[in-house]
Protein backbone atom coordinates (compact mmCIF):
# COMPACT_ATOMS: atom_id res chain seq x y z
CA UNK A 1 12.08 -13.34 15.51
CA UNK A 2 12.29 -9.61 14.87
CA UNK A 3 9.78 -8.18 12.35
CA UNK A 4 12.27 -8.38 9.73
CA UNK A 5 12.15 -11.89 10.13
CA UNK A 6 9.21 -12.59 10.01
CA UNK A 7 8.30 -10.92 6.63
CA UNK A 8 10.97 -12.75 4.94
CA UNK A 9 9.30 -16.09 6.04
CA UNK A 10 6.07 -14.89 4.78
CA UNK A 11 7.47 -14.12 1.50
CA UNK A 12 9.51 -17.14 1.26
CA UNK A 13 6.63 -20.12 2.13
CA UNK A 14 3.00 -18.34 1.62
CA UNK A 15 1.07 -20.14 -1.11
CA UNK A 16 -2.41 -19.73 -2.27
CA UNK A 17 -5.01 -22.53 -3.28
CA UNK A 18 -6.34 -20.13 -5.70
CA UNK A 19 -5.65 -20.39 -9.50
CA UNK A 20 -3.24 -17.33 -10.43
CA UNK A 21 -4.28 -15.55 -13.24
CA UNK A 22 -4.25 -12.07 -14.72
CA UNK A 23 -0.45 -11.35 -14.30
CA UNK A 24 -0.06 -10.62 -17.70
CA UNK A 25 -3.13 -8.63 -18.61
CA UNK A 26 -4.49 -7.96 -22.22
CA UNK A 27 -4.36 -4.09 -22.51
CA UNK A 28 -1.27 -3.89 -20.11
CA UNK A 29 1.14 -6.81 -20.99
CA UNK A 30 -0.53 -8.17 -23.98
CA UNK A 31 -2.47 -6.59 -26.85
CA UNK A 32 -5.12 -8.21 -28.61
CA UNK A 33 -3.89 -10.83 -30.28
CA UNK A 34 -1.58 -11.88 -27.11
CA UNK A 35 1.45 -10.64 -28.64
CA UNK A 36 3.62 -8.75 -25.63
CA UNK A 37 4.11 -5.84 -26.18
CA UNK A 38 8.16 -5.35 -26.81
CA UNK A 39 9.23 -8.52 -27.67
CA UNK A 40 8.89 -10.15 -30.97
CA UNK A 41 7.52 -13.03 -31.47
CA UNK A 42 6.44 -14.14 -28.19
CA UNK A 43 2.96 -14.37 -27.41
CA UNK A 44 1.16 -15.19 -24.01
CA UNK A 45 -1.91 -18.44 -24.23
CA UNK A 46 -2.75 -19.17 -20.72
CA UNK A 47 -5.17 -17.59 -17.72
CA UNK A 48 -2.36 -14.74 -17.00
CA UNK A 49 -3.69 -12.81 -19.97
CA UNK A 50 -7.41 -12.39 -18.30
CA UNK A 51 -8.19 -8.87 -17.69
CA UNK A 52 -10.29 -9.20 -14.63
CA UNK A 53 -9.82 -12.37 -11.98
CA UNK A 54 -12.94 -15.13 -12.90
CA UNK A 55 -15.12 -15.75 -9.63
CA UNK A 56 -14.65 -19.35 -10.92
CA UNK A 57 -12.55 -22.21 -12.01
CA UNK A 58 -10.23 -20.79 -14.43
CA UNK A 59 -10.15 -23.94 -16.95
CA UNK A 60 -12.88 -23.15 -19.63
CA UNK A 61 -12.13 -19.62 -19.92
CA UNK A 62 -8.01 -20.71 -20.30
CA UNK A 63 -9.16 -23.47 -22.74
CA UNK A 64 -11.09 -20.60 -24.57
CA UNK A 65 -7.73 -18.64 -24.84
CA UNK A 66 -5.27 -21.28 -26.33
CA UNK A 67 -8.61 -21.93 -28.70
CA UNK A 68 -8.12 -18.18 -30.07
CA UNK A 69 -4.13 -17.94 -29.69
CA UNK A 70 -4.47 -21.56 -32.05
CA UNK A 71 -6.60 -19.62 -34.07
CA UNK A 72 -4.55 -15.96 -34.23
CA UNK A 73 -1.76 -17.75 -35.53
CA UNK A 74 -3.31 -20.14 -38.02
CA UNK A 75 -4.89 -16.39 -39.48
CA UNK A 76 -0.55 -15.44 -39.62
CA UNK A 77 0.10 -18.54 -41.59
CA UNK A 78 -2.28 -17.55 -44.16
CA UNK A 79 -4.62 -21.05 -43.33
CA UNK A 80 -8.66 -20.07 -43.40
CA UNK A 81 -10.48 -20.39 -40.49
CA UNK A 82 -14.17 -21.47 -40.61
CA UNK A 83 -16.97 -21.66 -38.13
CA UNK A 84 -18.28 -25.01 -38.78
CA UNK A 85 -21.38 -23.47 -36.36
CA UNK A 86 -22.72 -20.87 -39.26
CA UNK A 87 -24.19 -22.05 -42.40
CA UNK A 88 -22.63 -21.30 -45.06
């Protein structure tokens, strides 16, 4: 197998265990309401738009971004959003 080779292979069956995330960054891909940036109406709700790679699991943090996307576009719809946690 020449050298060649064997980087092709690599490319075409490595896998990781790990949970990808951070692909589409907010700052470089995304702004701060997870629009990206040069495409209308598209917006990005999943672990790809973490800044900085967690040191763990990636599900709370990814639930806590489709949370805020749900509530970014409620705000566009013109339907109030209230924090049943504060009084008043």
């Amino acid at each position: 197998m020449s050298k060649g080779d064997g980087a092709t292979s690599a490319r075409e069956t490595a896998m990781t265990t790990h949970h990808p995330c951070g692909t589409c960054g907010i700052g470089s891909v995304v702004d701060a309401e997870l629009r990206v940036f040069g495409v209308d109406g598209l917006r990005v709700a999943d672990a790809s738009v973490f800044p900085r790679i967690t040191r763990s699991n990636t599900n709370a943090p990814a639930i806590m971004v489709g949370e805020k996307a749900a509530d970014l576009l409620k705000l566009g719809k013109g339907v109030a959003i209230y924090d049943v946690r504060k009084p008043g």
